[in-house]
Protein backbone atom coordinates (compact mmCIF):
# COMPACT_ATOMS: atom_id res chain seq x y z
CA UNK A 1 91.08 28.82 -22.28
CA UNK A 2 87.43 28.67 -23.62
CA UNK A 3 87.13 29.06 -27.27
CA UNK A 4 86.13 32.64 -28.73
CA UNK A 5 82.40 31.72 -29.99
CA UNK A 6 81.93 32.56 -33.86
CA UNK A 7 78.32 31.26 -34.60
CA UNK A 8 78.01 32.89 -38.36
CA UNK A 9 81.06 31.35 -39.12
CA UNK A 10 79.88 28.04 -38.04
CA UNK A 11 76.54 28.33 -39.95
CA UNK A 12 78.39 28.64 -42.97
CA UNK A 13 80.15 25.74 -42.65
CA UNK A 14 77.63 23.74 -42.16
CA UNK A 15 75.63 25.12 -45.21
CA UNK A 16 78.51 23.92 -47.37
CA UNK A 17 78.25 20.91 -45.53
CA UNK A 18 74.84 19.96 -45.96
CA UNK A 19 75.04 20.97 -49.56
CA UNK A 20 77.63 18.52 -50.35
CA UNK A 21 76.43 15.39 -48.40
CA UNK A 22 72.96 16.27 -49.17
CA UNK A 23 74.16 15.45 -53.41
CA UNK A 24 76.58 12.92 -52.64
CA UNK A 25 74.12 10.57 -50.06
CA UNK A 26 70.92 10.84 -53.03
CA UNK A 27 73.56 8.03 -54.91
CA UNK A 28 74.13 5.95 -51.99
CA UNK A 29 71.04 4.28 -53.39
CA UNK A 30 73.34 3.42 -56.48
CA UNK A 31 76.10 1.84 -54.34
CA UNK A 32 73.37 -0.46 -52.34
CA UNK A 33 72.11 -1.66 -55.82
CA UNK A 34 75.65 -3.86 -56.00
CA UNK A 35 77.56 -3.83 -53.22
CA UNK A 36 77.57 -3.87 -49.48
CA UNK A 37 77.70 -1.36 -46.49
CA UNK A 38 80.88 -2.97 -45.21
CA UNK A 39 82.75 -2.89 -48.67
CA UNK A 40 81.66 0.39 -48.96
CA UNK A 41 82.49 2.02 -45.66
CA UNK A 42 86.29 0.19 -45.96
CA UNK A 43 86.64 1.70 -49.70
CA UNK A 44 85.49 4.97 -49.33
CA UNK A 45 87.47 5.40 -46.16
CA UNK A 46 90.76 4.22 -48.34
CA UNK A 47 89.93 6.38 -51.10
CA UNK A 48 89.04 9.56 -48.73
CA UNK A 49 92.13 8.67 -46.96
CA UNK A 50 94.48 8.48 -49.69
CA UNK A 51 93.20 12.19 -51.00
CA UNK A 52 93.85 13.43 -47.58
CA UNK A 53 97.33 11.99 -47.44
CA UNK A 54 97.69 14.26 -50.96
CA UNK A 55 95.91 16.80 -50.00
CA UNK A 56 97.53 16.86 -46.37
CA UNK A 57 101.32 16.90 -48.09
CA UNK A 58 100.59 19.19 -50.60
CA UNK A 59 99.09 21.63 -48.03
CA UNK A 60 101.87 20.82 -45.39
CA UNK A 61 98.29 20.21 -42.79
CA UNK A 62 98.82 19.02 -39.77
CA UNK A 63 97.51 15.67 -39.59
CA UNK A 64 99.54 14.69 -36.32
CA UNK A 65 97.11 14.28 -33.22
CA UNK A 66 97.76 16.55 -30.41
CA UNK A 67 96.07 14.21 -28.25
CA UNK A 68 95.79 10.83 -29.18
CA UNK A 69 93.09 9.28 -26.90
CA UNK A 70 90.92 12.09 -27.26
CA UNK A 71 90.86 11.98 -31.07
CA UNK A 72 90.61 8.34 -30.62
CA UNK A 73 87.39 8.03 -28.47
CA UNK A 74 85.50 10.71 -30.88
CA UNK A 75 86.43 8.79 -33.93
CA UNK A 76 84.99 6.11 -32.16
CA UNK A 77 82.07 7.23 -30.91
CA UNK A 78 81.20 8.96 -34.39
CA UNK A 79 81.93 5.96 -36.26
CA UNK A 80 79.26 3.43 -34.05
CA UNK A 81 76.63 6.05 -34.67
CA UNK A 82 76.80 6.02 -38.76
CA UNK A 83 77.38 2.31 -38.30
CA UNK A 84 74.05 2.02 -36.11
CA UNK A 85 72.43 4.50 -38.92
CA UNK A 86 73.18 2.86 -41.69
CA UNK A 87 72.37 -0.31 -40.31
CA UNK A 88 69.47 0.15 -39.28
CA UNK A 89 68.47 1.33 -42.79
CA UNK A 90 67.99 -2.42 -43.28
CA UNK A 91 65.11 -3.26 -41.28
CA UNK A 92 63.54 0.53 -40.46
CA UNK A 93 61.96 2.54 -42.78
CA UNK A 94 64.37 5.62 -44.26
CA UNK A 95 62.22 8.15 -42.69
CA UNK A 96 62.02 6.66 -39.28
CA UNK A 97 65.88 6.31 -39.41
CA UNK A 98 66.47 9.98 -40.07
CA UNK A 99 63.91 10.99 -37.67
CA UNK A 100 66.21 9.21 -35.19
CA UNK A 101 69.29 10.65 -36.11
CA UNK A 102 68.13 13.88 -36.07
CA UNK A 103 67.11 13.88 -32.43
CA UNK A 104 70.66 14.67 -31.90
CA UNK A 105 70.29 18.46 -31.24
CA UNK A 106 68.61 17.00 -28.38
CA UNK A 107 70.58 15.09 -26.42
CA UNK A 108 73.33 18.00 -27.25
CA UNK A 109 71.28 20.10 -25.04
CA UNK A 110 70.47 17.81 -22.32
CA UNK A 111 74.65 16.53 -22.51
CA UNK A 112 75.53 20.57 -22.28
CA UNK A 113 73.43 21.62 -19.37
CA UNK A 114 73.66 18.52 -17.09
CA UNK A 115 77.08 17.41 -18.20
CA UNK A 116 79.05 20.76 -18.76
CA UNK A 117 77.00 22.78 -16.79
CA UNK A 118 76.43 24.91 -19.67
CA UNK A 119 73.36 27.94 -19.26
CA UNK A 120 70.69 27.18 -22.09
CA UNK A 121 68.69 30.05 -22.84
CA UNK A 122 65.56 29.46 -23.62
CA UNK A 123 65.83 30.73 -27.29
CA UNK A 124 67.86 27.58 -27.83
CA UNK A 125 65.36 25.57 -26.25
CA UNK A 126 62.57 27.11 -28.92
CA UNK A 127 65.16 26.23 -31.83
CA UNK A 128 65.99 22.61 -30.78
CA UNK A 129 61.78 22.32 -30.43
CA UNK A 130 60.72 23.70 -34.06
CA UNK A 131 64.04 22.25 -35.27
CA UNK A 132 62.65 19.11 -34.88
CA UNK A 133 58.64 19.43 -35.29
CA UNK A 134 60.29 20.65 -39.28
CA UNK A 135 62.21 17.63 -38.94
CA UNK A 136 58.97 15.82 -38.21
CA UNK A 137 57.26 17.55 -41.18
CA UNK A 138 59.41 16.89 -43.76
CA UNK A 139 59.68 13.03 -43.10
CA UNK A 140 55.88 13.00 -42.67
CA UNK A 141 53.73 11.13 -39.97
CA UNK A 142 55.24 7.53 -39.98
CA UNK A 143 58.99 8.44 -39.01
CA UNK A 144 57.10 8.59 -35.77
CA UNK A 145 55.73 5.23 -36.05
CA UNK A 146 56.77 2.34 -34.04
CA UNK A 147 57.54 1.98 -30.80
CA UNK A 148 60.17 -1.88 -30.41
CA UNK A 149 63.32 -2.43 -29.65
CA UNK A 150 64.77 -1.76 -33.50
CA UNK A 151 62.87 1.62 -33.62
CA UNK A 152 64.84 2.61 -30.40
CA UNK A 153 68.46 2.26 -32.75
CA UNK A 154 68.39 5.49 -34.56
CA UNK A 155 67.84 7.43 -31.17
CA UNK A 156 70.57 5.88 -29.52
CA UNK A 157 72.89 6.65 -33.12
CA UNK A 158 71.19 10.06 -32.40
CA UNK A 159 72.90 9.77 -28.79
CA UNK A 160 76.54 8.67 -29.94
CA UNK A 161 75.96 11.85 -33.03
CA UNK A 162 75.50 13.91 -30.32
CA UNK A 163 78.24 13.07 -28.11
CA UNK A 164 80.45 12.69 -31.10
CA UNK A 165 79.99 16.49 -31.81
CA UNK A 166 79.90 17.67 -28.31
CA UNK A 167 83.53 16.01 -28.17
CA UNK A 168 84.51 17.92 -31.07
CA UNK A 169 84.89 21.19 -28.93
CA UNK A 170 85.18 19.87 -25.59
CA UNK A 171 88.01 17.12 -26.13
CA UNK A 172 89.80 18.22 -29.87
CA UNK A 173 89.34 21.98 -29.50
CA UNK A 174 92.76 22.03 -30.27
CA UNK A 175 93.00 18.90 -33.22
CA UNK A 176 93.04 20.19 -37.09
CA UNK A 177 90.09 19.42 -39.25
CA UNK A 178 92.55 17.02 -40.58
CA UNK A 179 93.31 15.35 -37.95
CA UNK A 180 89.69 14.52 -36.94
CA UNK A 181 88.98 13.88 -40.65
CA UNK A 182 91.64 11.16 -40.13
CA UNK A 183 90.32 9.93 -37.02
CA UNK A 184 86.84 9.36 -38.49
CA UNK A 185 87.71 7.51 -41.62
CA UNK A 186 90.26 5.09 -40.15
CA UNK A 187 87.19 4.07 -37.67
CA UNK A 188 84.98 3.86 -40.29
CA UNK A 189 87.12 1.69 -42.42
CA UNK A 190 88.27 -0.63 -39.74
CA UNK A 191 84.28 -0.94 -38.92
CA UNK A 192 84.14 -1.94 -42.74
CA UNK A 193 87.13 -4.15 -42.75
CA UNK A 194 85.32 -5.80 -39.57
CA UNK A 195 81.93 -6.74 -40.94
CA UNK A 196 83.60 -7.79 -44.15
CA UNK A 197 85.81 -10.46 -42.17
CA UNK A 198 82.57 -11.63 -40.39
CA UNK A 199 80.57 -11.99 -43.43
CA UNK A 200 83.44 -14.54 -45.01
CA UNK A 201 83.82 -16.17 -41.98
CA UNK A 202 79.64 -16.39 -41.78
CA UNK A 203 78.12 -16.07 -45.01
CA UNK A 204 74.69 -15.01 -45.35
CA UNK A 205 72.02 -14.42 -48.30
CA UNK A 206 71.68 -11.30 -49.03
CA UNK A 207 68.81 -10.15 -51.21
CA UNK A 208 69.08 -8.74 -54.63
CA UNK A 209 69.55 -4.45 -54.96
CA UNK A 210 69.19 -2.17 -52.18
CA UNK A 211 67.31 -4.95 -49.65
CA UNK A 212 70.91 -6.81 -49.19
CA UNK A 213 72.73 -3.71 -48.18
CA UNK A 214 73.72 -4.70 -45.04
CA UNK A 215 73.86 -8.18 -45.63
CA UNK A 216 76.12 -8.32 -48.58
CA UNK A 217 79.63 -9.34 -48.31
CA UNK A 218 82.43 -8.85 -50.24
CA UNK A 219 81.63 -8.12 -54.10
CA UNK A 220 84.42 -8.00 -57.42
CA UNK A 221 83.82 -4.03 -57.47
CA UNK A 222 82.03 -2.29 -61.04
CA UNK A 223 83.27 1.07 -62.49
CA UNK A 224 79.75 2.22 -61.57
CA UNK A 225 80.89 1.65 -57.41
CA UNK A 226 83.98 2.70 -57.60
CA UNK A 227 83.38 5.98 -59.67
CA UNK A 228 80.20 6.96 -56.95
CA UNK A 229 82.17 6.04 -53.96
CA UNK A 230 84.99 7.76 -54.85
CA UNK A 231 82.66 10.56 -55.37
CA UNK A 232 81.12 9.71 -52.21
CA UNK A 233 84.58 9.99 -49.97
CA UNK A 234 86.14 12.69 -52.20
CA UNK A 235 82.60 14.60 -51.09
CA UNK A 236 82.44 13.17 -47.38
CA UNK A 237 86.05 14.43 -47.02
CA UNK A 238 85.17 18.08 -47.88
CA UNK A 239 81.36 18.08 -46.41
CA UNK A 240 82.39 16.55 -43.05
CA UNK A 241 85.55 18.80 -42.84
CA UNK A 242 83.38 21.67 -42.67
CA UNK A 243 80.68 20.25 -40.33
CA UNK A 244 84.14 19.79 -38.00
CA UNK A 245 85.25 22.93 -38.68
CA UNK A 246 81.67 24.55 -37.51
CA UNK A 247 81.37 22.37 -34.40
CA UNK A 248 85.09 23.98 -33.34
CA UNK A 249 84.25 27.27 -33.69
CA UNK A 250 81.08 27.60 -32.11
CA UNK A 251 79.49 25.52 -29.11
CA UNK A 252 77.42 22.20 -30.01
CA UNK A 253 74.15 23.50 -28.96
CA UNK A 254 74.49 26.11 -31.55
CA UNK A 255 75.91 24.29 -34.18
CA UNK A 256 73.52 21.19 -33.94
CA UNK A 257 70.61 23.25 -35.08
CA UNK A 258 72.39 24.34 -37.90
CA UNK A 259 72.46 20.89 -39.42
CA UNK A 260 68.49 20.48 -39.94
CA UNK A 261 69.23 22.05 -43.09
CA UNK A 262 70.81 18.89 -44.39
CA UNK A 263 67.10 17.83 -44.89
CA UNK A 264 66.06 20.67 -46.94
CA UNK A 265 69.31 20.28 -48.91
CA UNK A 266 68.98 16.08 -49.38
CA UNK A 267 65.19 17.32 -50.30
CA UNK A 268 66.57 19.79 -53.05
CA UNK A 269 69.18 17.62 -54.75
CA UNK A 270 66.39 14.70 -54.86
CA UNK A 271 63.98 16.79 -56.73
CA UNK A 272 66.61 17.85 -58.93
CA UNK A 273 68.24 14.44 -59.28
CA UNK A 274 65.32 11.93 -59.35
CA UNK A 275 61.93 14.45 -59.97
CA UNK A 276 61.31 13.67 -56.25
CA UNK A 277 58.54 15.88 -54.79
CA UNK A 278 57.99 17.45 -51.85
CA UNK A 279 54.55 17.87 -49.56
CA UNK A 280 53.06 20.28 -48.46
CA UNK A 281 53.92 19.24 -45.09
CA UNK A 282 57.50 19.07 -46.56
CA UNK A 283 57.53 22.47 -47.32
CA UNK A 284 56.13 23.60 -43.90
CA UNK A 285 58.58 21.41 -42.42
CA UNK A 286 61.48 23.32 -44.16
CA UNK A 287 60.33 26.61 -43.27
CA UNK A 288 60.08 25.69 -39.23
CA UNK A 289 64.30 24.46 -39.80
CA UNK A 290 65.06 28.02 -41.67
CA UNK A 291 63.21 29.67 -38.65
CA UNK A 292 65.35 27.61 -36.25
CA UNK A 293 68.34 28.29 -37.84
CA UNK A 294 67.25 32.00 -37.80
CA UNK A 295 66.51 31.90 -34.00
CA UNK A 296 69.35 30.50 -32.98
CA UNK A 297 71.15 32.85 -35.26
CA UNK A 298 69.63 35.78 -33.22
CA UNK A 299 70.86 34.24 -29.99
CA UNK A 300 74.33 34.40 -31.00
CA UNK A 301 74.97 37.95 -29.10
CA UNK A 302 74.65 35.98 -26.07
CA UNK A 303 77.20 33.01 -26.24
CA UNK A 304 77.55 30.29 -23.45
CA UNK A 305 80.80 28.24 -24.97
CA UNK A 306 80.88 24.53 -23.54
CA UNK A 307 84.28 24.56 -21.39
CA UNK A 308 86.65 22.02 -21.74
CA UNK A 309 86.97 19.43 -19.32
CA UNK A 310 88.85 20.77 -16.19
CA UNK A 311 88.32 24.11 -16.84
């Protein structure tokens, strides 16, 4: 049975969502001051996971998979793509990164319609476009520029972001938020727990601050990482529980657009946070992700749910 589509629902979700992670990601640039990406995926996964153990008993959630391969493969698949993100935050400028990333609404479409066979109106279409020319906008000129090998590793995170979230609805329709919380944090720490074991086995010099991010092993831990990552899974845990929750309600080509606003949001909590201003092309940027938001919005009366595989 397809899922009942409940678009308003799902944009709400991801509003909370992109509040949340939008605070909580302005102080990764704290963590990569001391420690490493590997330490840090591996700890905040432990720490998110022990609150959802708490959380999960105290709230008697279901945390048991209905279906283990398919909650398997998306944790998976979701986990490369912030590992390829992140990553390539060490050799590609920030802007270019995100640019990549966010050509996930993308490949949602193209994955829906010649995949799933899914009808894509062309109001969707529209919002995926000046989704992304905002997108464009607010990271300014150069997260276009570029055009090697490296710069191709966001898009293909972009690629495994969107498949990740397509799987949401097609594979775990049935899964708890919990469940696929779970799912997403055990890959990410074992992806942790991996590069950690490499970088003991091969050393290498990382630079000083935010330059060795990558390439920093294992460091004795500070109050200062401990107290921001555990802010960072205690937020992750909430912020990426709703953006589940939205993708299962709605269909992925309607949800994707939705999460532009993460931009506006990161933009928000950096001017508030670090007196970071925005352009003017910033602010026209913004404006052409609240109008996608608002167009796809619109095309709600008309919903095309991705079926599940079989049906």
């Amino acid at each position: 049975m397809i899922p009942q589509e409940r678009t308003l629902a799902a944009a709400g979700f991801i509003m909370l969502y992109a509040a949340v992670i939008g605070f909580t990601d302005n102080y990764v640039r704290v963590i990569a001051d001391e420690a490493g990406l590997w330490q840090f995926h591996l700890t905040r996964s432990v720490m998110a996971l022990a609150i959802l153990g708490v959380v999960g008993l105290a709230l008697r959630l279901r945390l048991r998979p209905v279906s283990m391969r398919a909650v398997m493969a998306r944790s998976a698949i979701h986990g490369m793509a912030m590992l390829i993100y992140f990553g390539a935050l060490a050799f590609l400028p920030v802007a270019q990164v995100a640019a990549g990333l966010f050509t996930a609404p993308i490949f949602v479409l193209l994955i829906s319609r010649f995949v799933y066979g899914e009808r894509i109106g062309p109001l969707r279409v529209l919002a995926v476009l000046v989704g992304f020319a905002g997108v464009v906008l607010v990271l300014g000129p150069e997260a276009m520029a570029g055009g090697t090998v490296a710069a191709a590793l966001p898009v293909l995170a972009g690629l495994l972001y969107a498949t990740g979230n397509i799987a949401t609805r097609a594979w775990c329709a049935r899964e708890s938020a919990g469940t696929l919380l779970g799912g997403f944090f055990i890959a990410l720490g074992l992806l942790g727990a991996a590069g950690l074991g490499v970088l003991a086995l091969v050393p290498v010099a990382a630079p000083p601050g935010a330059d060795g991010f990558v390439m920093r092993g294992y460091v004795a831990p500070s109050q200062d990482f401990l107290f921001w990552t555990f802010v960072q899974a205690a937020g992750s845990l909430f912020g990426v529980g709703m953006m589940i929750r939205a993708y299962q309600v709605a269909s992925a080509t309607r949800v994707s657009v939705f999460e532009y606003v993460i931009l506006p949001f990161s933009a928000i909590w950096g001017w508030l946070l670090w007196s970071e201003r925005l352009s003017p092309l910033a602010a026209a940027g913004m404006a052409l992700i609240a109008l996608a938001g608002v167009v796809i919005t619109v095309g709600a009366r008309a919903p095309a749910p991705v079926p599940a595989p079989g049906e």
